[in-house]
Protein backbone atom coordinates (compact mmCIF):
# COMPACT_ATOMS: atom_id res chain seq x y z
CA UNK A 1 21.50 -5.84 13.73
CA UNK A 2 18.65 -6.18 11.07
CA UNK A 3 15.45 -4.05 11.80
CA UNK A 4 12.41 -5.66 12.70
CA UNK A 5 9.91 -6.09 10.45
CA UNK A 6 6.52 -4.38 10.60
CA UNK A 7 3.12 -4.93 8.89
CA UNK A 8 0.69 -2.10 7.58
CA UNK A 9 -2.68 -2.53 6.38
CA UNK A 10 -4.33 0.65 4.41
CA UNK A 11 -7.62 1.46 2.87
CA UNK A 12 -7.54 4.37 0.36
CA UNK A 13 -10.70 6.01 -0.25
CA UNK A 14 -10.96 8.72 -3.37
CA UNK A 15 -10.70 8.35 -7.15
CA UNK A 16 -8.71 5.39 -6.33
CA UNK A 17 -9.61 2.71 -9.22
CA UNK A 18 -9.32 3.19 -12.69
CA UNK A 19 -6.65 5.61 -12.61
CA UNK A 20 -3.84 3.53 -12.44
CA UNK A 21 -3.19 3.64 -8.01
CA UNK A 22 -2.78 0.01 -7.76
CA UNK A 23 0.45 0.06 -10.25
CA UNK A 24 1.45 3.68 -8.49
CA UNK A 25 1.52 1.72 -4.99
CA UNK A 26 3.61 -1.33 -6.70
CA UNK A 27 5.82 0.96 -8.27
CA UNK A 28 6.17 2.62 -4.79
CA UNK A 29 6.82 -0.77 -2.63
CA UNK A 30 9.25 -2.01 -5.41
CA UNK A 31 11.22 1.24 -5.05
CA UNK A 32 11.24 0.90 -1.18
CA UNK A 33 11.83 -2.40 -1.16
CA UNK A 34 8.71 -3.91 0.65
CA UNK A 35 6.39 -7.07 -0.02
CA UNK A 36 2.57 -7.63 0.29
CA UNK A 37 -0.41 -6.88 -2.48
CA UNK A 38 -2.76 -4.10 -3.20
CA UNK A 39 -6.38 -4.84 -4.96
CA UNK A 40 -9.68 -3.09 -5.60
CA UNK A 41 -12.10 -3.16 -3.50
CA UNK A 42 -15.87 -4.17 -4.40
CA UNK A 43 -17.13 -0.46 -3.64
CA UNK A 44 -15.72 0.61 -6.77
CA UNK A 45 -14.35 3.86 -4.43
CA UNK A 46 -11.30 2.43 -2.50
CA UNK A 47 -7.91 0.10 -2.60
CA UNK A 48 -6.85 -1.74 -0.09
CA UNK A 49 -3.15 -2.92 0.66
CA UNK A 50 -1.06 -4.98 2.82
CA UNK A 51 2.94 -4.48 3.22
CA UNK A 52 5.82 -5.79 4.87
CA UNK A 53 9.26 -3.83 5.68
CA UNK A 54 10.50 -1.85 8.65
CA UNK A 55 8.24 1.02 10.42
CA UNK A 56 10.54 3.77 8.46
CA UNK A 57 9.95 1.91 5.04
CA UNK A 58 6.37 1.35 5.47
CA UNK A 59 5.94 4.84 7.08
CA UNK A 60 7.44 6.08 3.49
CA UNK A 61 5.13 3.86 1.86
CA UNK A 62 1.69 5.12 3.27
CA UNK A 63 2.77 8.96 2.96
CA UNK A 64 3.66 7.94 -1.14
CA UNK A 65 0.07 6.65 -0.83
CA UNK A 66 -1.71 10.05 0.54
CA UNK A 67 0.39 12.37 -2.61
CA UNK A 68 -2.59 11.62 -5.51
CA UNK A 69 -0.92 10.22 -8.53
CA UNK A 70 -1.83 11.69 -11.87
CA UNK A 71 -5.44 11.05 -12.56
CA UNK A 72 -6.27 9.83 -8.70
CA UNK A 73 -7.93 11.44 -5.91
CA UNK A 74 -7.53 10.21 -2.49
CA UNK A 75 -9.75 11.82 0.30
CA UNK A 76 -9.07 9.98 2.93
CA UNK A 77 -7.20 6.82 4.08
CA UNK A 78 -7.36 4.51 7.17
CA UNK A 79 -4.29 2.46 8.26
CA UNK A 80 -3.41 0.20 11.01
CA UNK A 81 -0.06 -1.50 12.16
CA UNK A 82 -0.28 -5.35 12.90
CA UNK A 83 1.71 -8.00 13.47
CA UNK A 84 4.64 -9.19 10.96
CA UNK A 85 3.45 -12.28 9.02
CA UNK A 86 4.90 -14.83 7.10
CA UNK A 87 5.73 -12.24 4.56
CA UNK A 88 5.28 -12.42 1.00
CA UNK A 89 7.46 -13.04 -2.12
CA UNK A 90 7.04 -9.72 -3.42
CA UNK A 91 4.37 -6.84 -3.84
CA UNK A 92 1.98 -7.96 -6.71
CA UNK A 93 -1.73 -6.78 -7.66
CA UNK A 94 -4.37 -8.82 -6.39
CA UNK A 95 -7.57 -9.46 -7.94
């Protein structure tokens, strides 16, 4: 029996942008094996992302999110579950 599909939505606050996060959190959700995006937000301090996969994938997901990749500094982050949607072809960068 498949498991059922979640959806997370994040906001990482920090050194977030310019550091290279957004291709850290693709890199992440290709390796897991979830779909959705991740973009810069117009603050210039935080990233946002949506994903799709199973509570235990996207649980993996947002705690790779909290361990600061080289050069990035998260302080906090803010996420909520919500309902499974459509999904999405893949995890990609949006702009």
């Amino acid at each position: 029996m498949p498991e059922t599909q979640a959806r997370l939505h994040c906001v990482v606050y920090g050194r977030v942008q310019g550091v290279g996060f957004r291709a850290y959190a693709v890199s992440v959700a290709r390796e897991l094996g979830i779909t959705g995006w991740v973009r810069n937000r117009q603050d210039g301090r935080s990233v946002e992302t949506e994903a799709e996969g199973t509570a235990e994938q996207l649980e993996r997901f947002r705690a790779a999110l909290r361990i600061d990749p080289p050069g990035a500094v998260v302080e906090r982050m803010s996420c909520e579950w919500l309902e499974p949607g459509p999904g999405y072809p893949g995890f990609t960068i949006r702009r």
